[in-house]
N, C-alpha and C. Protein backbone atom coordinates (compact mmCIF):
# COMPACT_ATOMS: atom_id res chain seq x y z
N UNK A 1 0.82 -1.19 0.00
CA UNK A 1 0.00 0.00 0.00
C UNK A 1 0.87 1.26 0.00
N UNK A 2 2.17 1.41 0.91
CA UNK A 2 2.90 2.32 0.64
C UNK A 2 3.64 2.60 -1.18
N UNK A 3 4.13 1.61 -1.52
CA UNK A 3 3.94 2.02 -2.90
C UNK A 3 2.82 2.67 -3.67
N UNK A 4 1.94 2.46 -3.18
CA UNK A 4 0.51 3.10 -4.44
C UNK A 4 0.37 3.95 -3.41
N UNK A 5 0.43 4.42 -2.37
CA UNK A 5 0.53 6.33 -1.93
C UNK A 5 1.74 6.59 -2.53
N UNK A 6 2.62 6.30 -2.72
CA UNK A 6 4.01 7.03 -3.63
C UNK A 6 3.43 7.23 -5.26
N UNK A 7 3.04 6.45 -5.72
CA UNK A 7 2.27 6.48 -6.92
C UNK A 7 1.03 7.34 -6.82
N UNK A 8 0.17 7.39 -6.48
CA UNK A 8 -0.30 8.35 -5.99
C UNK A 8 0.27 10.27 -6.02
N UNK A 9 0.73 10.20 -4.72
CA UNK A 9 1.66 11.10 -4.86
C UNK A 9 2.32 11.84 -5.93
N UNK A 10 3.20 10.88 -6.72
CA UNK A 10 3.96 11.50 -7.82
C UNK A 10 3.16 12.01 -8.87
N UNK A 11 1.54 10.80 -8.68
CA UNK A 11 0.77 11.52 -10.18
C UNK A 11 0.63 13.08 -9.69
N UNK A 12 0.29 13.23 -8.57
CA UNK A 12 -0.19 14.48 -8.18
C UNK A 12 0.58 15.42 -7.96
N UNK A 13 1.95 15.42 -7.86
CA UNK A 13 2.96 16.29 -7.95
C UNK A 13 3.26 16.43 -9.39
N UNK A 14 2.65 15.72 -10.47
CA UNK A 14 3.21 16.14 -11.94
C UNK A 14 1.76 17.20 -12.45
N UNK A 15 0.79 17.08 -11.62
CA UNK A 15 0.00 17.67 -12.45
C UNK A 15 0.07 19.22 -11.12
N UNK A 16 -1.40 19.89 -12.11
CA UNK A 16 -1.07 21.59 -11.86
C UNK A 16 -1.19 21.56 -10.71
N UNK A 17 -2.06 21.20 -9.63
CA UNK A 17 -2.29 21.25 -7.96
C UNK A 17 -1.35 22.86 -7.68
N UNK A 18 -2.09 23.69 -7.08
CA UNK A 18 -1.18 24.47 -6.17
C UNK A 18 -0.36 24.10 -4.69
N UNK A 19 0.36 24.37 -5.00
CA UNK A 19 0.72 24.33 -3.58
C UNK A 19 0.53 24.73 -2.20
N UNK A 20 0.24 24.11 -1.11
CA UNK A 20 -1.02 24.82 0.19
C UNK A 20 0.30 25.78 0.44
N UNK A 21 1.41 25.40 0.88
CA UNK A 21 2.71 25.86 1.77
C UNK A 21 3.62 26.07 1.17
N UNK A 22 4.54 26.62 0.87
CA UNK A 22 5.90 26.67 0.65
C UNK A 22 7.09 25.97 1.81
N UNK A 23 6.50 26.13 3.11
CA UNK A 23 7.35 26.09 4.16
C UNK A 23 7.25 24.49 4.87
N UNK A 24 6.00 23.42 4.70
CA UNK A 24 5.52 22.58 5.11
C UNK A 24 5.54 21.51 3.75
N UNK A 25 6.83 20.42 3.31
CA UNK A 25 6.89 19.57 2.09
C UNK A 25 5.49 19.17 2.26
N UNK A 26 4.82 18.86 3.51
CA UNK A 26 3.80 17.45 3.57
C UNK A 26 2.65 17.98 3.24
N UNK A 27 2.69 19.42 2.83
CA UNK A 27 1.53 19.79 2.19
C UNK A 27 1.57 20.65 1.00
N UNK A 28 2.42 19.90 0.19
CA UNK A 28 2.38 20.48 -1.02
C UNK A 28 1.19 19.93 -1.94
N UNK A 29 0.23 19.26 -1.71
CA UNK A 29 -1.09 19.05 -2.64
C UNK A 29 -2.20 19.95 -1.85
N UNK A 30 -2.84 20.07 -2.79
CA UNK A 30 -4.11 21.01 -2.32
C UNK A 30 -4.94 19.93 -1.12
N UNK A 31 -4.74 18.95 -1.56
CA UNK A 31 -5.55 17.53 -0.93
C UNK A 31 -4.59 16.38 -0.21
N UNK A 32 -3.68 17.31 0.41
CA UNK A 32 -2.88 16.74 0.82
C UNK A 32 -3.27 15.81 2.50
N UNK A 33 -4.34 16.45 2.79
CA UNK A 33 -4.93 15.02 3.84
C UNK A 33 -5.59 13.90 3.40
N UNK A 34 -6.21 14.09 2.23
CA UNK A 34 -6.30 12.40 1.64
C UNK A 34 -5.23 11.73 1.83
N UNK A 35 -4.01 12.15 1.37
CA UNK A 35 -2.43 11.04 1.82
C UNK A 35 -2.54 10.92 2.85
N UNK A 36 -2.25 12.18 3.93
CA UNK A 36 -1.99 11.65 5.26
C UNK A 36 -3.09 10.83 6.05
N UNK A 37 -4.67 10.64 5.76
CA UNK A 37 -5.68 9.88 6.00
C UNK A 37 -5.28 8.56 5.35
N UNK A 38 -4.84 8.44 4.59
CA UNK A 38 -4.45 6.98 4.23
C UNK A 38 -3.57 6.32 4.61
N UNK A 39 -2.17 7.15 4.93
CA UNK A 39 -1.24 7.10 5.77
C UNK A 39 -1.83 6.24 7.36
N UNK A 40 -2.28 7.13 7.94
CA UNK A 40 -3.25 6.91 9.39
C UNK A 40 -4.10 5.54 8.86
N UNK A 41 -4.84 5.63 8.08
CA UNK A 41 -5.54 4.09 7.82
C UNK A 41 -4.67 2.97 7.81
N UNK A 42 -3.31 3.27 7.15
CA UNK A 42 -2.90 2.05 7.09
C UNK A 42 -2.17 1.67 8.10
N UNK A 43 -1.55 2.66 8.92
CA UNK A 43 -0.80 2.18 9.76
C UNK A 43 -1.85 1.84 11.62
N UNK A 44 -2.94 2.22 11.11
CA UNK A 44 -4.13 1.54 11.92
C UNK A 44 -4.09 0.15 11.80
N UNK A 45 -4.07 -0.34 10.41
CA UNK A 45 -4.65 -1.28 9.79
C UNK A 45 -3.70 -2.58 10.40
N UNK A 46 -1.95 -2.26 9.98
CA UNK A 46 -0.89 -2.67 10.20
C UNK A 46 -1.04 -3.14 11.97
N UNK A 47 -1.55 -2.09 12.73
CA UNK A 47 -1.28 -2.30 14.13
C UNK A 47 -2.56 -3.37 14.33
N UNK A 48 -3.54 -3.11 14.14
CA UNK A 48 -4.77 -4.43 14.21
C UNK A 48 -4.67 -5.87 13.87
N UNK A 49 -3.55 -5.76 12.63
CA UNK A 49 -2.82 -6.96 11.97
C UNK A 49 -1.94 -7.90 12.77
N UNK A 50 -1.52 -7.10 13.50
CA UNK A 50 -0.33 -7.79 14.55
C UNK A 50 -1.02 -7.89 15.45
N UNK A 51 -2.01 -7.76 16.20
CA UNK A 51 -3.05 -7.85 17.45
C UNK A 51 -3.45 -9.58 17.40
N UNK A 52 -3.58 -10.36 18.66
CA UNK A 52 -3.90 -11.84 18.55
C UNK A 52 -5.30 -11.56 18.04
N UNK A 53 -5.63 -12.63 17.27
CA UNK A 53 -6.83 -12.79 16.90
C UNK A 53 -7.76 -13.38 17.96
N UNK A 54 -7.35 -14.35 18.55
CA UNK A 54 -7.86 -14.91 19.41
C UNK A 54 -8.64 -13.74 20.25
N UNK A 55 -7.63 -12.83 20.79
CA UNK A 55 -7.82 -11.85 21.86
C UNK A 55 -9.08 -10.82 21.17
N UNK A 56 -9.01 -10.45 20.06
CA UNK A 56 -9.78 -9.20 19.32
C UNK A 56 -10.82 -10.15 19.26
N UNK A 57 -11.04 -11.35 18.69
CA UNK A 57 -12.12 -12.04 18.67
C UNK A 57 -13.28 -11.91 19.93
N UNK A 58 -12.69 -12.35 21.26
CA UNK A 58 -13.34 -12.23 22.50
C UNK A 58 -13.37 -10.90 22.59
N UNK A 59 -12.86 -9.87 22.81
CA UNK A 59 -13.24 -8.79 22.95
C UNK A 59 -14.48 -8.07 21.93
N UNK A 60 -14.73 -8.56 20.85
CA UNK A 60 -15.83 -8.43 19.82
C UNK A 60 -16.85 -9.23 20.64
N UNK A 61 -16.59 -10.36 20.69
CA UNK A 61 -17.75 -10.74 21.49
C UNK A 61 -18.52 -10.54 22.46
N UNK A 62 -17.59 -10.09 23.34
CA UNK A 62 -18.19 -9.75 24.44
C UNK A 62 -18.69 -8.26 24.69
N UNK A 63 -19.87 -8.26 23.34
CA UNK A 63 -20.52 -6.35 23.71
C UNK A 63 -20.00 -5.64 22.55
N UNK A 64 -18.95 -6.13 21.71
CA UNK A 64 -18.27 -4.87 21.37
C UNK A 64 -17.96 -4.75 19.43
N UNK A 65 -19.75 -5.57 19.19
CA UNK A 65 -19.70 -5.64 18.22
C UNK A 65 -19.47 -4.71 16.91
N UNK A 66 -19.63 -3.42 17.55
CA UNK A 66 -19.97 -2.22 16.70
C UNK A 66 -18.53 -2.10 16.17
N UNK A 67 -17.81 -2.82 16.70
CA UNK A 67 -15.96 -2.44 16.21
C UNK A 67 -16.13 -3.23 14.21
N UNK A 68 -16.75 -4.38 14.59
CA UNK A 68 -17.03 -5.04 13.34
C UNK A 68 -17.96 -4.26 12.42
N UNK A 69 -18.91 -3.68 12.64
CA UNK A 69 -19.38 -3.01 12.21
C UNK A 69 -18.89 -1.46 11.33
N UNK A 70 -18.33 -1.22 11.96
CA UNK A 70 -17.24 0.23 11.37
C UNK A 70 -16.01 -0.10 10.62
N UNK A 71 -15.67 -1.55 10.77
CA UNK A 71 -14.73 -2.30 9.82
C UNK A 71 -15.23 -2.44 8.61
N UNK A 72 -16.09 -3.24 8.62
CA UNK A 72 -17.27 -2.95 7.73
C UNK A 72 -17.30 -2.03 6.45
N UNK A 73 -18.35 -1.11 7.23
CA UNK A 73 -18.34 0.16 6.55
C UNK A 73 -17.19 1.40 6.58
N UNK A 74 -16.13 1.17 6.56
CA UNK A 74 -14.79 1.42 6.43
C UNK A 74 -14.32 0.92 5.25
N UNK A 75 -14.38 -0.38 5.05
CA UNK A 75 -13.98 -1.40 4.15
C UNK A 75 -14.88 -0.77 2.76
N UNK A 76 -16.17 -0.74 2.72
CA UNK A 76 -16.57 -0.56 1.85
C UNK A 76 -16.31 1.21 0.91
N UNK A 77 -16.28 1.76 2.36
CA UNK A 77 -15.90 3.49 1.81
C UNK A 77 -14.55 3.45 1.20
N UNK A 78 -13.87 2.20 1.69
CA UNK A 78 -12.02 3.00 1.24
C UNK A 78 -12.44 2.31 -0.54
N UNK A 79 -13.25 0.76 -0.13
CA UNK A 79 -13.24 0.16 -1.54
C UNK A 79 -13.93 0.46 -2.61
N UNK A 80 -14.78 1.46 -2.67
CA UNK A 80 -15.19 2.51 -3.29
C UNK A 80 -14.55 3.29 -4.23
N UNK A 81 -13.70 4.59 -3.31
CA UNK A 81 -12.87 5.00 -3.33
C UNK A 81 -11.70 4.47 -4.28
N UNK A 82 -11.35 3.75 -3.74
CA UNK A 82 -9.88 2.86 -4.58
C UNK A 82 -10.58 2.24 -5.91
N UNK A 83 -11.91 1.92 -5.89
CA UNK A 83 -11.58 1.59 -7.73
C UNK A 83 -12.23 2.83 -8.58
N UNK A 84 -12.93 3.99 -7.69
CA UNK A 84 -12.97 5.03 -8.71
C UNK A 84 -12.09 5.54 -9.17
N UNK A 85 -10.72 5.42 -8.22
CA UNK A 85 -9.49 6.06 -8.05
C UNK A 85 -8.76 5.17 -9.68
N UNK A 86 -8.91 3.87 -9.27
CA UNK A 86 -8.48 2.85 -10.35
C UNK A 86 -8.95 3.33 -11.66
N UNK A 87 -10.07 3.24 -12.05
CA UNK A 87 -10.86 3.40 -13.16
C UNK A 87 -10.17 5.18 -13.67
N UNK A 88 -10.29 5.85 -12.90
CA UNK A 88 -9.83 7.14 -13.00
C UNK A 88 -8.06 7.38 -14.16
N UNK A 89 -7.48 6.61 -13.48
CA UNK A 89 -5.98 6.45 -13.17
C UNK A 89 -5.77 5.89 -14.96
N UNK A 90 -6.73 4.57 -15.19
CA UNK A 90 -6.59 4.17 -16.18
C UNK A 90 -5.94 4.84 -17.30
């Protein structure tokens, strides 16, 4: 996933985008929190990944279903997203 935010990225540094900052690199796209929101997603994603399953399992169970739920519909907003992005890109 870090490769396709670099890809990403570079498309968007070749085209016109103004620049928000001069003084701040990490916001040289106008839309430069879409990266860093994806950034944050993934390294959410990464830390949940390494979590026992066993353990997240019981803790879902017990009451705390709504976590599955926002996975969910998380899953579906990013996967959205990523093939308009795809289709776009084409």
């Amino acid at each position: 996933m870090a490769r396709d935010i670099k890809k990403f990225q570079e498309m968007f540094e070749s085209s016109s985008n103004e620049e928000i900052t001069k003084n701040e690199s990490d916001r040289k796209h106008v839309n430069y929190m879409f990266f860093k929101n994806l950034e944050t997603i993934k390294r959410c994603i990464d830390d949940m990944m390494e979590m026992n399953q066993d353990e997240v399992d019981k803790i879902l169970v017990n009451g705390h279903d709504w976590a599955s739920d926002h996975i969910a519909t998380s899953k579906d907003d990013i996967e959205e997203v990523a093939n308009f992005l795809k289709n776009e890109v084409k």
